[in-house]
C-alpha atoms as a PDB file:
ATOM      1  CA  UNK A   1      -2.874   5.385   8.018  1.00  0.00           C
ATOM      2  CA  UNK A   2      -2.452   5.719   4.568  1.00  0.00           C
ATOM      3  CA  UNK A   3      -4.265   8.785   2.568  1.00  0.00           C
ATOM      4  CA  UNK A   4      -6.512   8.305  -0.732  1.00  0.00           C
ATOM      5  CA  UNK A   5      -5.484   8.960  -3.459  1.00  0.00           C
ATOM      6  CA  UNK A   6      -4.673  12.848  -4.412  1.00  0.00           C
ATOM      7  CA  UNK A   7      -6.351  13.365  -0.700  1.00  0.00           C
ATOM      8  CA  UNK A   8      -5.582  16.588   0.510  1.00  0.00           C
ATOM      9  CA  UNK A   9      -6.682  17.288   4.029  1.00  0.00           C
ATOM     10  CA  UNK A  10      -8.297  19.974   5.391  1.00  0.00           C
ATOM     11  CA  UNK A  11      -6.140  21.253   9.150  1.00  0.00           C
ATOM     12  CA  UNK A  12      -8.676  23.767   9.696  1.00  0.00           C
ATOM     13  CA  UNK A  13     -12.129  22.142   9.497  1.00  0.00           C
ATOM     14  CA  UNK A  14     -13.849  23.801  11.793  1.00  0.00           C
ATOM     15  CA  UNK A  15     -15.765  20.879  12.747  1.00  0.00           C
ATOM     16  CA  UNK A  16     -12.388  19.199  14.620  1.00  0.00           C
ATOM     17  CA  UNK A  17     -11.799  22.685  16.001  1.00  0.00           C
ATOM     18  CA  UNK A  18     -15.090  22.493  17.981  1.00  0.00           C
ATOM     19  CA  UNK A  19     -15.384  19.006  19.195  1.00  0.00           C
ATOM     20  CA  UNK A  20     -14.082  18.901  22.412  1.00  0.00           C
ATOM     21  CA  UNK A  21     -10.463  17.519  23.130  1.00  0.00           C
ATOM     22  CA  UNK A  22     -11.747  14.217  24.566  1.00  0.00           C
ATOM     23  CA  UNK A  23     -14.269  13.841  21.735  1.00  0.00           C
ATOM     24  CA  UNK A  24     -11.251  14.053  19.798  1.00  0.00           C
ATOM     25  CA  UNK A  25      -9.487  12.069  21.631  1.00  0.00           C
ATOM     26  CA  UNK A  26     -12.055   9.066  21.573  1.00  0.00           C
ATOM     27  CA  UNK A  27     -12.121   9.428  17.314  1.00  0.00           C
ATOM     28  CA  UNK A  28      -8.536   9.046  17.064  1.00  0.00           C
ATOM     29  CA  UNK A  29      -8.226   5.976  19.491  1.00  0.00           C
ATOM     30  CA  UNK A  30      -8.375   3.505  16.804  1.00  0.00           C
ATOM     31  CA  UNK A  31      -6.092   4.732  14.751  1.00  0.00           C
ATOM     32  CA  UNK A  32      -3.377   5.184  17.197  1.00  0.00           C
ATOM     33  CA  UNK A  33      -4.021   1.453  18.276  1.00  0.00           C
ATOM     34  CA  UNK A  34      -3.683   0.111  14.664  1.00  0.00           C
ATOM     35  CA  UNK A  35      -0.328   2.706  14.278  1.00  0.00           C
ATOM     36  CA  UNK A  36       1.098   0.733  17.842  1.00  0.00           C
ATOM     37  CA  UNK A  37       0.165  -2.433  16.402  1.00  0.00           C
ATOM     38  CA  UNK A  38       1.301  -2.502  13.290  1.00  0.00           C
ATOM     39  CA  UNK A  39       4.530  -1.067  15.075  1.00  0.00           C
ATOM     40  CA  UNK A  40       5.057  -3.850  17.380  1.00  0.00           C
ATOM     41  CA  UNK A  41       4.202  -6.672  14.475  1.00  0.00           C
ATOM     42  CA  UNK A  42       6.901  -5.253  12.644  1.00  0.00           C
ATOM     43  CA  UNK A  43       9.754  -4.657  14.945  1.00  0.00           C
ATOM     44  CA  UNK A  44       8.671  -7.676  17.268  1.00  0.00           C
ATOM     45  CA  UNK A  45       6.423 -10.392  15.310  1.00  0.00           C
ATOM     46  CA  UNK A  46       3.043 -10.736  15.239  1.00  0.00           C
ATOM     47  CA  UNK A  47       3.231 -14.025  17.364  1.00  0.00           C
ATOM     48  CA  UNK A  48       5.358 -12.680  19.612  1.00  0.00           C
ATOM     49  CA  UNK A  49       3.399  -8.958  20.442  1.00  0.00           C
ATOM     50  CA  UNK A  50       1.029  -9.370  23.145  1.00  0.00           C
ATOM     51  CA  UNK A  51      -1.897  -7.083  23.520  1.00  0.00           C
ATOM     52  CA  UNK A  52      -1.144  -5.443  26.823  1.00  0.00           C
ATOM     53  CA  UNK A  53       2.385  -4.224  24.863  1.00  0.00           C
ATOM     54  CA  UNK A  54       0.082  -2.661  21.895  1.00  0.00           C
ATOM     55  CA  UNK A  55      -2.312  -0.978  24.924  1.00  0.00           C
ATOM     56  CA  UNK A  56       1.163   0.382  26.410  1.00  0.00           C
ATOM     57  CA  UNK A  57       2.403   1.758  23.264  1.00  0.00           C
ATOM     58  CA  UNK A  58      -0.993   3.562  22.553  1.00  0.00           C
ATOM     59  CA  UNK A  59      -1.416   4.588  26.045  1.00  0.00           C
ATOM     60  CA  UNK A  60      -4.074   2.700  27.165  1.00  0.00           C
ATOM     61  CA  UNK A  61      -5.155   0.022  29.136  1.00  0.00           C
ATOM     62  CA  UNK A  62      -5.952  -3.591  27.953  1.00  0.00           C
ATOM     63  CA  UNK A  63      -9.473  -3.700  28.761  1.00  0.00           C
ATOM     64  CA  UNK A  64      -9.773  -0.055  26.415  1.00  0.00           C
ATOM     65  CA  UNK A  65      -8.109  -1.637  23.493  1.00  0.00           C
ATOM     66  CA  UNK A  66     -11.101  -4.352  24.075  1.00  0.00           C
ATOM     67  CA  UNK A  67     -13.658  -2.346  23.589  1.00  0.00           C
ATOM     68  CA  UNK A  68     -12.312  -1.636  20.272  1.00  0.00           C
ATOM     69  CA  UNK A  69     -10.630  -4.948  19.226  1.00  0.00           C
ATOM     70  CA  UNK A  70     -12.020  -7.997  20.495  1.00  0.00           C
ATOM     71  CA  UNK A  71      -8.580 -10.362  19.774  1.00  0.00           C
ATOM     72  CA  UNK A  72      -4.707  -9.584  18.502  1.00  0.00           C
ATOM     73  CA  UNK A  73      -6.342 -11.509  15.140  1.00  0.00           C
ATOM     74  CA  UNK A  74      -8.724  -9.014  14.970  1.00  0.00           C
ATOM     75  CA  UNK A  75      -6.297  -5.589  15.591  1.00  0.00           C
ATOM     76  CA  UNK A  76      -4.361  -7.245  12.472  1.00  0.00           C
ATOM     77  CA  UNK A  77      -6.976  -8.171  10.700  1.00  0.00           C
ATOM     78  CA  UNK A  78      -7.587  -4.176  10.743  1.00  0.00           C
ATOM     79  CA  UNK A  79      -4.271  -3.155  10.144  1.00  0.00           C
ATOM     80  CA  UNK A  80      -3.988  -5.187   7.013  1.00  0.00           C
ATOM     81  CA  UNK A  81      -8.075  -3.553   5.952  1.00  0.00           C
ATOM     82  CA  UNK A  82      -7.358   0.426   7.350  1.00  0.00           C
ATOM     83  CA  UNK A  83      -2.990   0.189   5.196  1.00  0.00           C
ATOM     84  CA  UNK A  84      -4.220  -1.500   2.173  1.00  0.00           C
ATOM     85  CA  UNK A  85      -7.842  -3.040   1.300  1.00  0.00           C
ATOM     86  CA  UNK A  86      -9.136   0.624   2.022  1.00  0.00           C
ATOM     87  CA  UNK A  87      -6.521   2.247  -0.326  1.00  0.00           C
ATOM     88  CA  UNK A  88      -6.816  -0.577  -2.981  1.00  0.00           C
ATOM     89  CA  UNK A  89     -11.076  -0.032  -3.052  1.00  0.00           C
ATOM     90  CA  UNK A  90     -10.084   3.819  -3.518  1.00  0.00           C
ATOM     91  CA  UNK A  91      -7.942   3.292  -6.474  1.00  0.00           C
ATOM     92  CA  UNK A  92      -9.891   1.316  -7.996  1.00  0.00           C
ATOM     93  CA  UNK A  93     -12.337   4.619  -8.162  1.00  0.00           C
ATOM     94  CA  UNK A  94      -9.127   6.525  -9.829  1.00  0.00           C
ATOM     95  CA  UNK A  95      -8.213   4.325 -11.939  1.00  0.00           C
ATOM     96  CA  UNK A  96     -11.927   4.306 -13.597  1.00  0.00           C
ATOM     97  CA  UNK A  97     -12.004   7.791 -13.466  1.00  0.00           C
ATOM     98  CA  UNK A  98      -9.057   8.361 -15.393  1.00  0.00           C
ATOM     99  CA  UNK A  99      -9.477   9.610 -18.995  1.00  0.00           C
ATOM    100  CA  UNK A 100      -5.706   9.625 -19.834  1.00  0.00           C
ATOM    101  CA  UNK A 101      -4.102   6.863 -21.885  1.00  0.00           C
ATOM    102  CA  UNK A 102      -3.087   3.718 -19.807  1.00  0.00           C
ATOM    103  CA  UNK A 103       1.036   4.637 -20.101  1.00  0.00           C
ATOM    104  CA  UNK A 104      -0.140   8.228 -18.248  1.00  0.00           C
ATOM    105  CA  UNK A 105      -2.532   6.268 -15.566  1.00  0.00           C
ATOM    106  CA  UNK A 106       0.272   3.812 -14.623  1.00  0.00           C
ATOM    107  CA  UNK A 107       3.400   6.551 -14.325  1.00  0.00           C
ATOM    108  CA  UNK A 108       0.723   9.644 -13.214  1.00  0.00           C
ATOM    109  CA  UNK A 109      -1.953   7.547 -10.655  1.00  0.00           C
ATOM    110  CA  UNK A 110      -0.458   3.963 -10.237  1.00  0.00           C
ATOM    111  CA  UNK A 111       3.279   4.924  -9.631  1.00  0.00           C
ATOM    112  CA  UNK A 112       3.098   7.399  -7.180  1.00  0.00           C
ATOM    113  CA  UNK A 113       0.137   5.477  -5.341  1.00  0.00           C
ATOM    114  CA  UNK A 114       2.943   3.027  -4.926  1.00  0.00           C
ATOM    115  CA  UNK A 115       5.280   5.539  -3.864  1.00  0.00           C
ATOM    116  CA  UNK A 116       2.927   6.491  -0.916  1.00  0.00           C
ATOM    117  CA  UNK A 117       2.883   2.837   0.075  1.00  0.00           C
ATOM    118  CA  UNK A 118       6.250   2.438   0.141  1.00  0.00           C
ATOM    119  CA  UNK A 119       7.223   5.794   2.226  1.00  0.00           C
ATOM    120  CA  UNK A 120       4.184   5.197   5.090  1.00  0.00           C
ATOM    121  CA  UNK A 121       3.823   2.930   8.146  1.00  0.00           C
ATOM    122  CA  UNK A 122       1.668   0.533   5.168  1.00  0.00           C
ATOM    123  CA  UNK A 123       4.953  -0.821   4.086  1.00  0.00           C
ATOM    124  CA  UNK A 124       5.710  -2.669   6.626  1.00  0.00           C
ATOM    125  CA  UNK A 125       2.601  -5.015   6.199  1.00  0.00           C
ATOM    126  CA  UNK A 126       4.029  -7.073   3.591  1.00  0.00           C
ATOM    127  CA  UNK A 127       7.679  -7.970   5.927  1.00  0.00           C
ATOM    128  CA  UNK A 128       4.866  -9.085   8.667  1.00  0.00           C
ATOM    129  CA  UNK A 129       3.051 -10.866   5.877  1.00  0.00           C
ATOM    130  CA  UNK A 130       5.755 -12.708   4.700  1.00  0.00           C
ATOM    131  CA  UNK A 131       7.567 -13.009   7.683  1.00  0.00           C
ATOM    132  CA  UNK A 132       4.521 -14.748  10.105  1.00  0.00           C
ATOM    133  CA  UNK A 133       1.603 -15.870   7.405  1.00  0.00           C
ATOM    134  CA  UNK A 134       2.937 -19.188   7.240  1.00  0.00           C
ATOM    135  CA  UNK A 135       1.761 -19.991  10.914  1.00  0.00           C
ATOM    136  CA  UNK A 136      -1.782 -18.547  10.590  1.00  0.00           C
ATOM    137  CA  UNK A 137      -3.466 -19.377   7.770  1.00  0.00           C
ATOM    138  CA  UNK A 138      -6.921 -18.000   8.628  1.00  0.00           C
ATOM    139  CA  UNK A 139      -4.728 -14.584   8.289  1.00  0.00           C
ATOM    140  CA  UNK A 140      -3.528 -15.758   5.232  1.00  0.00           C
ATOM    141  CA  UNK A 141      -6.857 -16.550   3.766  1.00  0.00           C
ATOM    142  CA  UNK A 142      -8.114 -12.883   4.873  1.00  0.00           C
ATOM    143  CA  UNK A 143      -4.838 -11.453   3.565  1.00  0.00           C
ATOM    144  CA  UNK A 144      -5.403 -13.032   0.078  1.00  0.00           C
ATOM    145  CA  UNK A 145      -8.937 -11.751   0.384  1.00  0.00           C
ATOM    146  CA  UNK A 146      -9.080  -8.497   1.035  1.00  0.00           C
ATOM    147  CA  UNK A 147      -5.458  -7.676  -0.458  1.00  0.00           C
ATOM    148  CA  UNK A 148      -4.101 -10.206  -2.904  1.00  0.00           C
ATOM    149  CA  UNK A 149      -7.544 -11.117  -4.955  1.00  0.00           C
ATOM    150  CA  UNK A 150      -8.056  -7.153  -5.534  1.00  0.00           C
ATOM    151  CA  UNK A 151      -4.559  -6.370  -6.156  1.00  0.00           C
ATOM    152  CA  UNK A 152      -4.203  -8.355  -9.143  1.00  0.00           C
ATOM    153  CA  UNK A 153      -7.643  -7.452 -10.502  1.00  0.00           C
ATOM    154  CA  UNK A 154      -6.901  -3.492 -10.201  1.00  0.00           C
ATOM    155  CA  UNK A 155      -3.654  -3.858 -12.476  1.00  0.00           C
ATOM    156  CA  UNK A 156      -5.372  -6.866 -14.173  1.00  0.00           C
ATOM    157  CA  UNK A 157      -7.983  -3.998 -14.813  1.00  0.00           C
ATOM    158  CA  UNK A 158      -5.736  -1.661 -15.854  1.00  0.00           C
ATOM    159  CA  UNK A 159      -3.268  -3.800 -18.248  1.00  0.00           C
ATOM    160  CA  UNK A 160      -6.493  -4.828 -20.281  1.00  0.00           C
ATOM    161  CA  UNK A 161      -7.326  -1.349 -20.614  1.00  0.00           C
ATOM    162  CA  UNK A 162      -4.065  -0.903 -22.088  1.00  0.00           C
ATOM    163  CA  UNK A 163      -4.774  -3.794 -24.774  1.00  0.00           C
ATOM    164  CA  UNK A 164      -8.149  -2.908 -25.232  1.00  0.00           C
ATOM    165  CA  UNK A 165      -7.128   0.584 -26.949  1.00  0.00           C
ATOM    166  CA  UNK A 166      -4.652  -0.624 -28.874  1.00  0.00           C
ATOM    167  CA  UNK A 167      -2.234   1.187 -26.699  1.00  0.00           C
ATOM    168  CA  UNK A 168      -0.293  -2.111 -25.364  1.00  0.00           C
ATOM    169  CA  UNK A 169       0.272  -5.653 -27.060  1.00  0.00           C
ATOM    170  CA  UNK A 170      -1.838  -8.492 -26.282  1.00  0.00           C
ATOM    171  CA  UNK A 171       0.603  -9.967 -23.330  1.00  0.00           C
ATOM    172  CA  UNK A 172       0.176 -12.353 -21.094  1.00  0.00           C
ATOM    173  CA  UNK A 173      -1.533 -10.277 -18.434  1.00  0.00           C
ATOM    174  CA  UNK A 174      -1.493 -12.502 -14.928  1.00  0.00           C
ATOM    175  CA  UNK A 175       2.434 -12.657 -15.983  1.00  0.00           C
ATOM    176  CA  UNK A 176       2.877  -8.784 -16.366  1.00  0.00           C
ATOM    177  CA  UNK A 177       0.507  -8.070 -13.475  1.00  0.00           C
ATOM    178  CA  UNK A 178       2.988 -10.285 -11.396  1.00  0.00           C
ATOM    179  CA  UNK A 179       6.164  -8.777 -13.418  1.00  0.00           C
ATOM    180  CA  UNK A 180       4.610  -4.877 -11.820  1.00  0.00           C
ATOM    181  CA  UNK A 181       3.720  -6.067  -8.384  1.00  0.00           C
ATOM    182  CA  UNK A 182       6.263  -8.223  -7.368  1.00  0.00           C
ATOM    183  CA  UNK A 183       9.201  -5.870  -7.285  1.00  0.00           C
ATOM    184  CA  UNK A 184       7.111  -3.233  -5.254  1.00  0.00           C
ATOM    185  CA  UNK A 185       5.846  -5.600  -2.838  1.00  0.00           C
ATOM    186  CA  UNK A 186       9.909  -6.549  -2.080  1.00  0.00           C
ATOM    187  CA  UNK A 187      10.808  -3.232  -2.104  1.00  0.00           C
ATOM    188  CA  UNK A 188       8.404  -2.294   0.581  1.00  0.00           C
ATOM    189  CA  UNK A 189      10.111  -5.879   2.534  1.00  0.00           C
ATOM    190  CA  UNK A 190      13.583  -4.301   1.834  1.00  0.00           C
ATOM    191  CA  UNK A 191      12.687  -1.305   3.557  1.00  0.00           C
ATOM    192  CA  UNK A 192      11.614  -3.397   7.000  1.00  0.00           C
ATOM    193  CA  UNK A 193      14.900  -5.629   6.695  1.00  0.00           C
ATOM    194  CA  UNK A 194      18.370  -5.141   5.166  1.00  0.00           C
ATOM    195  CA  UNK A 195      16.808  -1.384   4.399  1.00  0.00           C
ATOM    196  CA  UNK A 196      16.702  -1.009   8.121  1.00  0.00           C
ATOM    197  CA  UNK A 197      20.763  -1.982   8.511  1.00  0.00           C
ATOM    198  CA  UNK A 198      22.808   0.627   8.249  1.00  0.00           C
ATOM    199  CA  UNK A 199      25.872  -1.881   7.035  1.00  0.00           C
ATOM    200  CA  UNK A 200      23.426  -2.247   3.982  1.00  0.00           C
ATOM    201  CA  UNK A 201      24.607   0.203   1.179  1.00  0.00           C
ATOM    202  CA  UNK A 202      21.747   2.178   0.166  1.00  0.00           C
ATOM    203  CA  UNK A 203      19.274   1.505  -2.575  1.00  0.00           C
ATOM    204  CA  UNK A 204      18.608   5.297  -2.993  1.00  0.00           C
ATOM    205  CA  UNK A 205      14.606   6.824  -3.117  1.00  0.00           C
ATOM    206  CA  UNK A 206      12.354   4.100  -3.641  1.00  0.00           C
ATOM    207  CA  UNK A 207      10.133   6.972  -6.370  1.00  0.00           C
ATOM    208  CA  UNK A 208      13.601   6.488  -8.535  1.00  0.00           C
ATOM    209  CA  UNK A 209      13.407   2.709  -8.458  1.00  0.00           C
ATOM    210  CA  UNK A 210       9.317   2.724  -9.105  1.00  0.00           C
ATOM    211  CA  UNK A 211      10.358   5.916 -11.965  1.00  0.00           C
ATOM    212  CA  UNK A 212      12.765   3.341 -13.808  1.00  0.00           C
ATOM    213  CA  UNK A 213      10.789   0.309 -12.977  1.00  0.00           C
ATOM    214  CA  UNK A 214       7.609   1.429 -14.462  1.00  0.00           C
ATOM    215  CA  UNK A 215       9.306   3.082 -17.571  1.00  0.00           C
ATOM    216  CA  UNK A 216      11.259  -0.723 -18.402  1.00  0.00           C
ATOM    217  CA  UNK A 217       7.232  -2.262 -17.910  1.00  0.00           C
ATOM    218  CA  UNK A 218       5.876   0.095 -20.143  1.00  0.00           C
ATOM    219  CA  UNK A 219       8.850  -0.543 -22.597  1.00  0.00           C
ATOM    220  CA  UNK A 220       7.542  -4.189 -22.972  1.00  0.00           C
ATOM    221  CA  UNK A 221       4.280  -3.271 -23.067  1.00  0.00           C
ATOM    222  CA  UNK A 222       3.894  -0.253 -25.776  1.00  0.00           C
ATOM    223  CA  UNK A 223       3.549  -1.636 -29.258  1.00  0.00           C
ATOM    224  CA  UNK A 224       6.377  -1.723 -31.508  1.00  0.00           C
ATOM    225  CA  UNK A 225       7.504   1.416 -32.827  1.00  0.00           C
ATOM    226  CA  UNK A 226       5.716   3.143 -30.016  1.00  0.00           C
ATOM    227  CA  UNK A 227       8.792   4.367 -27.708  1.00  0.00           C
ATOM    228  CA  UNK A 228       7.833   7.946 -27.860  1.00  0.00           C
ATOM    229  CA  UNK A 229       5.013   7.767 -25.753  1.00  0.00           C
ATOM    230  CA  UNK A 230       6.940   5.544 -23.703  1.00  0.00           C
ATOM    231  CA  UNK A 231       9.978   8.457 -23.231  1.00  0.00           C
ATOM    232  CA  UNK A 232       6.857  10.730 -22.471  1.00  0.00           C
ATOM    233  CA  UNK A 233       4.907   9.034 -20.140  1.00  0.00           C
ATOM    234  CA  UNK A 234       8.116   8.476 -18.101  1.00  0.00           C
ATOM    235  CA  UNK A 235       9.082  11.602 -18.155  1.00  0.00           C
ATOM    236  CA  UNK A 236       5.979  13.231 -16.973  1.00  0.00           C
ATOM    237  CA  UNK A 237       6.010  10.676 -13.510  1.00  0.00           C
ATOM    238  CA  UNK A 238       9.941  11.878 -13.159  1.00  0.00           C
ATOM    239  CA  UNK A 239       8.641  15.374 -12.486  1.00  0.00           C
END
């Protein structure tokens, strides 16, 4: 699942430590049935997983993952909610707590939020996405919902900010939202497909191609004349 952002978890709460190991168990269930899902929909299809394979892979019988998820619809449904709506709702908290300047909240908060994406199990939602939506558009319409709609209004959010200060130029903001996304929503598809070939040369770390990306975004955003705090903002997410 992926973490919050800056999360840092706590191995020793001694709350875990004293439950006992089939309380533990039981909490964890859900989890492990949204990591074999999300698993099978990626290496298999979503159409073509069938539930008794996820209850196999999470070591569990059918009628268990039941009592949790009433329909395959419904165990994606979750996936897509638990990998991103969660983690989009969370930054959204961040990014309003942030009292940096926008070129510092998009290379120190947005970036490697992004990064995290990109290097968990989360990735993979967007190859399923694009891969199977077409077919199920009550998905789709969920998808859109919960991911898409929020998306945009989070960097919407935070581009405005930018023009608001005085820090970026009044751009055309749904075009530069869409010039930031797009590339890290394919990278994350790259990762699931020809990234998954070993024939494929390699595209090196995907934090060097968010790094460079990010610093050519902000290069077209700054105001003219403003390239120092450009060079510093992108050298600060470098280390």
């Amino acid at each position: 699942m992926t973490p919050p952002l800056n999360a840092t978890a706590d191995p020793a709460d001694p709350a875990d430590a004293a439950a006992p190991a089939h309380q533990r168990r039981k909490a964890e269930r859900p989890d492990e049935l949204l990591d074999a899902a999300l698993s099978l929909f990626v290496e298999k299809g979503y159409a073509a997983t069938r539930i008794d394979e996820v209850a196999r892979r999470a070591g569990v019988s059918k009628g268990t993952l039941y009592l949790y998820y009433a329909s395959k619809e419904e165990l994606l449904k979750e996936v897509i909610r638990s990998r991103l709506s969660t983690p989009i709702a969370e930054a959204f908290e961040t990014v309003a707590a942030h009292s940096g300047n926008t070129s510092e909240l998009l290379t120190e908060v947005i970036a490697p939020w992004w990064a995290q994406v990109i290097g968990s199990d989360a990735s993979g939602v967007f190859k399923l996405i694009i891969t199977e939506v077409r077919n199920f558009p009550d998905i789709a319409q969920f998808y859109n919902r919960e991911v898409v709609e929020p998306g945009h209004r989070l960097m919407d959010q935070v581009i405005r900010r930018g023009i608001a200060s005085g820090e970026f130029r009044a751009v055309d903001v749904p075009a530069a939202v869409h010039s930031l996304l797009l590339p890290m929503i394919m990278l994350c598809v790259h990762r699931h497909s020809l990234g998954a070939c070993e024939a494929v040369s390699d595209m090196g770390q995907p934090i060097d191609f968010i790094r460079a990306h990010f610093a050519l975004l902000l290069r077209g955003l700054q105001q003219a004349g403003d390239v120092a705090s450009v060079t510093s903002a992108a050298s600060k997410a470098q280390t």
